[in-house]
PDB file of N, CA and C in Angstrom:
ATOM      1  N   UNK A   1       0.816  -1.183   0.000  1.00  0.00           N
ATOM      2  CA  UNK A   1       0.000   0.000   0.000  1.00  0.00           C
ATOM      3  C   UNK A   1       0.861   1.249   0.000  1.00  0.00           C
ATOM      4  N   UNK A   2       0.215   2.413   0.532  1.00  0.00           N
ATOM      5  CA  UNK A   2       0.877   3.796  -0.147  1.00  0.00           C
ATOM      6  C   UNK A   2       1.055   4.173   1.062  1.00  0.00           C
ATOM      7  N   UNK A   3       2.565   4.054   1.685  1.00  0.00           N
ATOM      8  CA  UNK A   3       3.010   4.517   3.006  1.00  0.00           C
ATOM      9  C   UNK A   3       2.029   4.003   4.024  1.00  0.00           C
ATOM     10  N   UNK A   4       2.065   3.095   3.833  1.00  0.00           N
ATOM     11  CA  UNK A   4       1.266   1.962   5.373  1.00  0.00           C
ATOM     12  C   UNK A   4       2.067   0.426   4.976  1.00  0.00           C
ATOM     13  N   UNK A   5       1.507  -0.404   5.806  1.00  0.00           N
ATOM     14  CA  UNK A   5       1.770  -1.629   5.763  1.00  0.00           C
ATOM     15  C   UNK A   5       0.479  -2.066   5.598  1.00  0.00           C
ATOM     16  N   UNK A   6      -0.453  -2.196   4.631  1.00  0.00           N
ATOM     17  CA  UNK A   6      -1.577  -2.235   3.731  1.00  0.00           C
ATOM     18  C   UNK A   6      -1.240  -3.020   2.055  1.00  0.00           C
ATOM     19  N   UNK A   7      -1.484  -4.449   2.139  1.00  0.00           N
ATOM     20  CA  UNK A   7      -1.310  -4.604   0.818  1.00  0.00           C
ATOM     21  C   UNK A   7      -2.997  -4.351   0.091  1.00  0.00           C
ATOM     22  N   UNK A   8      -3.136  -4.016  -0.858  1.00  0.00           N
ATOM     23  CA  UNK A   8      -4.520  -4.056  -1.847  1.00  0.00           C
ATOM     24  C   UNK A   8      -3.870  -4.482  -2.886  1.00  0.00           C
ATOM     25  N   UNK A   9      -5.218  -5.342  -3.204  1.00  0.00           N
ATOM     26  CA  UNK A   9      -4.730  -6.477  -4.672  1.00  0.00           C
ATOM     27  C   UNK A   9      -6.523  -6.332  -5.389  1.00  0.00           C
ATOM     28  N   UNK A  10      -6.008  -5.428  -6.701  1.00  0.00           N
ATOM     29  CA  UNK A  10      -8.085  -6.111  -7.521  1.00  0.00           C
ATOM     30  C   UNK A  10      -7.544  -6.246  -8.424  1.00  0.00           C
ATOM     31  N   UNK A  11      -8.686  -7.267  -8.920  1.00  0.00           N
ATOM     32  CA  UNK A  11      -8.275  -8.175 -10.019  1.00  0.00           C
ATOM     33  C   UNK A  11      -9.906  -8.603 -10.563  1.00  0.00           C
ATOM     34  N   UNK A  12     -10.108  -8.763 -11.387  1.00  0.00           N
ATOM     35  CA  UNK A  12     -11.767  -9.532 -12.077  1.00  0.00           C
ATOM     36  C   UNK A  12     -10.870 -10.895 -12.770  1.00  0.00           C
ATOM     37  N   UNK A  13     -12.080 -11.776 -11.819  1.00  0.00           N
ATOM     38  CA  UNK A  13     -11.775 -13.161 -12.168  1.00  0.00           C
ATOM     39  C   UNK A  13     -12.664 -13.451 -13.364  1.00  0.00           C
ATOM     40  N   UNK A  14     -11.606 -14.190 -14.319  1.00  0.00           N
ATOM     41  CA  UNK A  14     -12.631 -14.475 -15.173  1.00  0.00           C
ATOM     42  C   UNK A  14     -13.658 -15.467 -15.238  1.00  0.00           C
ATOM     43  N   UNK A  15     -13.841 -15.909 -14.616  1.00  0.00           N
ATOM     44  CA  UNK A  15     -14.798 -17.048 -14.788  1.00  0.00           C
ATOM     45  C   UNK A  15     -15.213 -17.675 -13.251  1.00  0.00           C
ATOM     46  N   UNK A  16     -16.914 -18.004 -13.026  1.00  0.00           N
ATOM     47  CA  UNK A  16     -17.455 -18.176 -11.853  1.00  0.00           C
ATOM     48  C   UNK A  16     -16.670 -19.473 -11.425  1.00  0.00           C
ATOM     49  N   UNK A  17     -16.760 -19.749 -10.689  1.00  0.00           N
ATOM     50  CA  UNK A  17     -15.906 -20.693  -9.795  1.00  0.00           C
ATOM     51  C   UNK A  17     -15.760 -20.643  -8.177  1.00  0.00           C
ATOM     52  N   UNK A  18     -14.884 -21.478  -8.204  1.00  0.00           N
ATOM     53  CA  UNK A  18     -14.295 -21.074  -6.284  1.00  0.00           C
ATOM     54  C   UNK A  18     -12.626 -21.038  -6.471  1.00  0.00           C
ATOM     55  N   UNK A  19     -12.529 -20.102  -5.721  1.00  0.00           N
ATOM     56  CA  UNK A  19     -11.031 -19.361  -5.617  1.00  0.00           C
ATOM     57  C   UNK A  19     -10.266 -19.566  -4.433  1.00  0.00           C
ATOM     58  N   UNK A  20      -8.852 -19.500  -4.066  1.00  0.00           N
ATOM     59  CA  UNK A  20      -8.445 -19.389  -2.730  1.00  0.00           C
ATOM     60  C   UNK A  20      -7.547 -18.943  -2.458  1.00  0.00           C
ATOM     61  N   UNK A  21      -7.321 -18.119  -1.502  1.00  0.00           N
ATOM     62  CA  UNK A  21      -7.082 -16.556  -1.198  1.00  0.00           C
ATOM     63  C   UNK A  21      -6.377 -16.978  -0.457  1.00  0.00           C
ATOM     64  N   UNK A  22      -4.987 -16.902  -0.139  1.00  0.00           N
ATOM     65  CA  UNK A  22      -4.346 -16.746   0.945  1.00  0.00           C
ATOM     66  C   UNK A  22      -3.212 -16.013   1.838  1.00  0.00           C
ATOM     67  N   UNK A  23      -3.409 -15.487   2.726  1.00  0.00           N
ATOM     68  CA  UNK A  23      -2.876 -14.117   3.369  1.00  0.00           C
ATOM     69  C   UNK A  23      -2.111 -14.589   4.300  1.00  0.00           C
ATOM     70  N   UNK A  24      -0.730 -13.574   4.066  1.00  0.00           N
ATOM     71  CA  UNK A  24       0.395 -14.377   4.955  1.00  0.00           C
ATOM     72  C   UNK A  24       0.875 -13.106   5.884  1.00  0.00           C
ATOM     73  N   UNK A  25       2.128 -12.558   6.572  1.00  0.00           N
ATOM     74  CA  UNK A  25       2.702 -11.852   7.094  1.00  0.00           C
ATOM     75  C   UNK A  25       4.169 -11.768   6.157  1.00  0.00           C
ATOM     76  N   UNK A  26       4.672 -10.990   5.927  1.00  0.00           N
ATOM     77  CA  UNK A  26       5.983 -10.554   4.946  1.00  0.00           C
ATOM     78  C   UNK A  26       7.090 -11.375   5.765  1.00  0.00           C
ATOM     79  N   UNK A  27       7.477 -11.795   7.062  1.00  0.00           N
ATOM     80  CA  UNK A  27       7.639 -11.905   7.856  1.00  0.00           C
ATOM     81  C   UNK A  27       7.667 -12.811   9.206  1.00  0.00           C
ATOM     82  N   UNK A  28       8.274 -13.768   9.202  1.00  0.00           N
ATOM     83  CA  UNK A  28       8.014 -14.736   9.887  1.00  0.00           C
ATOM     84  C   UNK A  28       7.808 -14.388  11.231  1.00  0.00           C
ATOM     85  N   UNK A  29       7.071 -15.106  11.834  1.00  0.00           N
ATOM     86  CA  UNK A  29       6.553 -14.877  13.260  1.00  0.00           C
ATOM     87  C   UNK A  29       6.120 -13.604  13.284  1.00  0.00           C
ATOM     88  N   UNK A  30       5.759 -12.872  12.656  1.00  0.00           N
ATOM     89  CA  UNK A  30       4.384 -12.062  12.437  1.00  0.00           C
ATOM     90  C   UNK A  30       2.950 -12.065  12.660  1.00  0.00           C
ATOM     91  N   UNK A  31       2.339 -11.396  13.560  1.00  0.00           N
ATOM     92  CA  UNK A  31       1.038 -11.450  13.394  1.00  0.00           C
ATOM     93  C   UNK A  31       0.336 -10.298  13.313  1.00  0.00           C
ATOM     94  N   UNK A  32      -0.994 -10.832  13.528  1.00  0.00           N
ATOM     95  CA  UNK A  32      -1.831  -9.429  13.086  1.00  0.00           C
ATOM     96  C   UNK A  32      -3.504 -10.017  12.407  1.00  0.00           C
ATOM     97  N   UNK A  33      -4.063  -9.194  12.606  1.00  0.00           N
ATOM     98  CA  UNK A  33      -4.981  -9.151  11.543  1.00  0.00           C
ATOM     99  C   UNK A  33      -5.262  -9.110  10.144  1.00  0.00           C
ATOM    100  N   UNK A  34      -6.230  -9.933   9.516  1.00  0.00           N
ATOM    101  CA  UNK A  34      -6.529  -9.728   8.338  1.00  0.00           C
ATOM    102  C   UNK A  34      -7.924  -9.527   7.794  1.00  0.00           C
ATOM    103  N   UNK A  35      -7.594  -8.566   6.657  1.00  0.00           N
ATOM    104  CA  UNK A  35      -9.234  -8.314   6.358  1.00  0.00           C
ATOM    105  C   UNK A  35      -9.593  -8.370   4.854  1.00  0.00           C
ATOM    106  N   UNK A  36     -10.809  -9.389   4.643  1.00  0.00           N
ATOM    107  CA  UNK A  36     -10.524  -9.829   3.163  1.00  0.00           C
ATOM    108  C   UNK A  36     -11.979  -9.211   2.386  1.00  0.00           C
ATOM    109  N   UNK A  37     -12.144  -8.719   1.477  1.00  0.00           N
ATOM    110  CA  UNK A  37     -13.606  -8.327   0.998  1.00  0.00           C
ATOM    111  C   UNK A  37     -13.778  -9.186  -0.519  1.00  0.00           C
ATOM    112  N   UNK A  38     -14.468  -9.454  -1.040  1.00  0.00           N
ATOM    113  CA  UNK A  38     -15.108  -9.888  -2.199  1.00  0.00           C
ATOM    114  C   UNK A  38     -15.946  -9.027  -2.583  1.00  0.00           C
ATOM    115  N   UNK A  39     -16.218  -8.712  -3.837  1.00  0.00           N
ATOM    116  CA  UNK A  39     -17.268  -8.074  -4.811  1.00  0.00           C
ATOM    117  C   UNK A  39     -17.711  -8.953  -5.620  1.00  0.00           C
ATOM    118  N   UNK A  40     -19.088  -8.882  -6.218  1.00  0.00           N
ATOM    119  CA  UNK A  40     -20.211  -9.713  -7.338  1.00  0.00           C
ATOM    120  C   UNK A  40     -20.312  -8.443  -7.851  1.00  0.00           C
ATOM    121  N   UNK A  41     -20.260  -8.300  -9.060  1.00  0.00           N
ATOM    122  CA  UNK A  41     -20.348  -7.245 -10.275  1.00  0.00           C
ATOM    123  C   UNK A  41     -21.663  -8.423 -11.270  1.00  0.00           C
ATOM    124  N   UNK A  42     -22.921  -7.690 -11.408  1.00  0.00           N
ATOM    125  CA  UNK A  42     -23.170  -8.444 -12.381  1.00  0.00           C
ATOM    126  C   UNK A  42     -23.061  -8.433 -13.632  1.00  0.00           C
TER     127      UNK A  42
END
């Protein structure tokens, strides 16, 4: 992200399905929170 420790990632998937998302720390033995959103565009 833009001067934070904030990654943002968009992307349009092409095709309906199931996907899998997975969120790490840059950083071993790191923690923290994570926060994930999805959008449906019809």
């Amino acid at each position: 992200g833009a001067g934070n420790f904030n990654a943002r990632i968009v992307t349009n998937l092409p095709a309906d399905g199931i996907y899998l998302i997975i969120a790490n720390s840059s950083e071993r033995g790191e923690t923290g929170n994570y926060s994930l959103q999805a959008n449906v565009r019809p």
